[in-house]
C-alpha atoms as a PDB file:
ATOM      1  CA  UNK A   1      64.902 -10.326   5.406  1.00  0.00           C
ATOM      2  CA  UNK A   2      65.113 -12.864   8.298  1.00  0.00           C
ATOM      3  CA  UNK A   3      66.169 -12.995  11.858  1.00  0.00           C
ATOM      4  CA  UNK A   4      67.879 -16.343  11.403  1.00  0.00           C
ATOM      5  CA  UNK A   5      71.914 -15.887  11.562  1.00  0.00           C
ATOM      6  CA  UNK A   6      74.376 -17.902   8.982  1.00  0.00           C
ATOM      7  CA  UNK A   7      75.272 -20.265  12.183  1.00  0.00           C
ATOM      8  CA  UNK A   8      71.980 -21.385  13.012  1.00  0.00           C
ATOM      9  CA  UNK A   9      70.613 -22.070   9.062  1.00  0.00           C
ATOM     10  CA  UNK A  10      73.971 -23.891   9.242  1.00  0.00           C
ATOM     11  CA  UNK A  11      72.924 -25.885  11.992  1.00  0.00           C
ATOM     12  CA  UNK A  12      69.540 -26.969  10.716  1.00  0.00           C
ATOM     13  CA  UNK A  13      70.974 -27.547   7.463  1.00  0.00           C
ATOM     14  CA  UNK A  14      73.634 -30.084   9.136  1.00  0.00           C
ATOM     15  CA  UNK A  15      70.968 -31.088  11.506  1.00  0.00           C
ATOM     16  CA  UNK A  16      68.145 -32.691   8.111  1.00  0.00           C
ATOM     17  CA  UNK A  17      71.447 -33.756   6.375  1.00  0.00           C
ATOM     18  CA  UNK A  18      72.668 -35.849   9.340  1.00  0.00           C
ATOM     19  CA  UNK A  19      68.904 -37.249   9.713  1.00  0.00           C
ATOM     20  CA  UNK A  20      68.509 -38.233   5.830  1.00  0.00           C
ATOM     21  CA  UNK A  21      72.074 -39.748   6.178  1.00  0.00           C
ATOM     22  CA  UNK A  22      70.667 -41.628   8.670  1.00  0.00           C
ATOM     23  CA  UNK A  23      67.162 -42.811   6.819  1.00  0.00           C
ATOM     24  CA  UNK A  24      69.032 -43.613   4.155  1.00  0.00           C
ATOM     25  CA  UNK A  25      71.689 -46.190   6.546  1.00  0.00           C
ATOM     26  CA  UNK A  26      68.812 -46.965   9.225  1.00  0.00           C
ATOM     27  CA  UNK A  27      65.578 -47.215   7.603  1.00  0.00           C
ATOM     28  CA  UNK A  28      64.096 -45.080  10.232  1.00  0.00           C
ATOM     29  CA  UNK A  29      62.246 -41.778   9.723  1.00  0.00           C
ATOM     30  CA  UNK A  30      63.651 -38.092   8.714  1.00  0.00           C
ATOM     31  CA  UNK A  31      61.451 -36.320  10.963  1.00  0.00           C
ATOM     32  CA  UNK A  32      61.934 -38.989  14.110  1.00  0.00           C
ATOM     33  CA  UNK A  33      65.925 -38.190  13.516  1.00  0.00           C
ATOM     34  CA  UNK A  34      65.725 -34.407  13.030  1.00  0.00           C
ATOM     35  CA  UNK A  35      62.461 -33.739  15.871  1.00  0.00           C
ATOM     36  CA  UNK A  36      65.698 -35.999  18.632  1.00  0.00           C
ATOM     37  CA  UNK A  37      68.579 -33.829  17.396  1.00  0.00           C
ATOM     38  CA  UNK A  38      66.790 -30.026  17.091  1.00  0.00           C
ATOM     39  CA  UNK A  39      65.272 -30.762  20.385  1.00  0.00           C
ATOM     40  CA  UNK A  40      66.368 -29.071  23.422  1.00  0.00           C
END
């Protein structure tokens, strides 16, 4: 169906979770959080 292993879905899951953790504590914006941490 997809190309995308367990591990990686698994990282971008933890990766939006850990950014709306920190909107919610912060203020500041889901995708300014997520674009920092899934960057290379």
């Amino acid at each position: 169906m997809s190309d995308l292993s367990a591990g990686l879905l698994a990282a971008i899951f933890v990766t939006f979770f850990f950014a709306w953790v920190v909107k919610g504590v912060t203020g500041m914006g889901l995708p300014t959080v997520a674009m920092g941490v899934l960057a290379p």
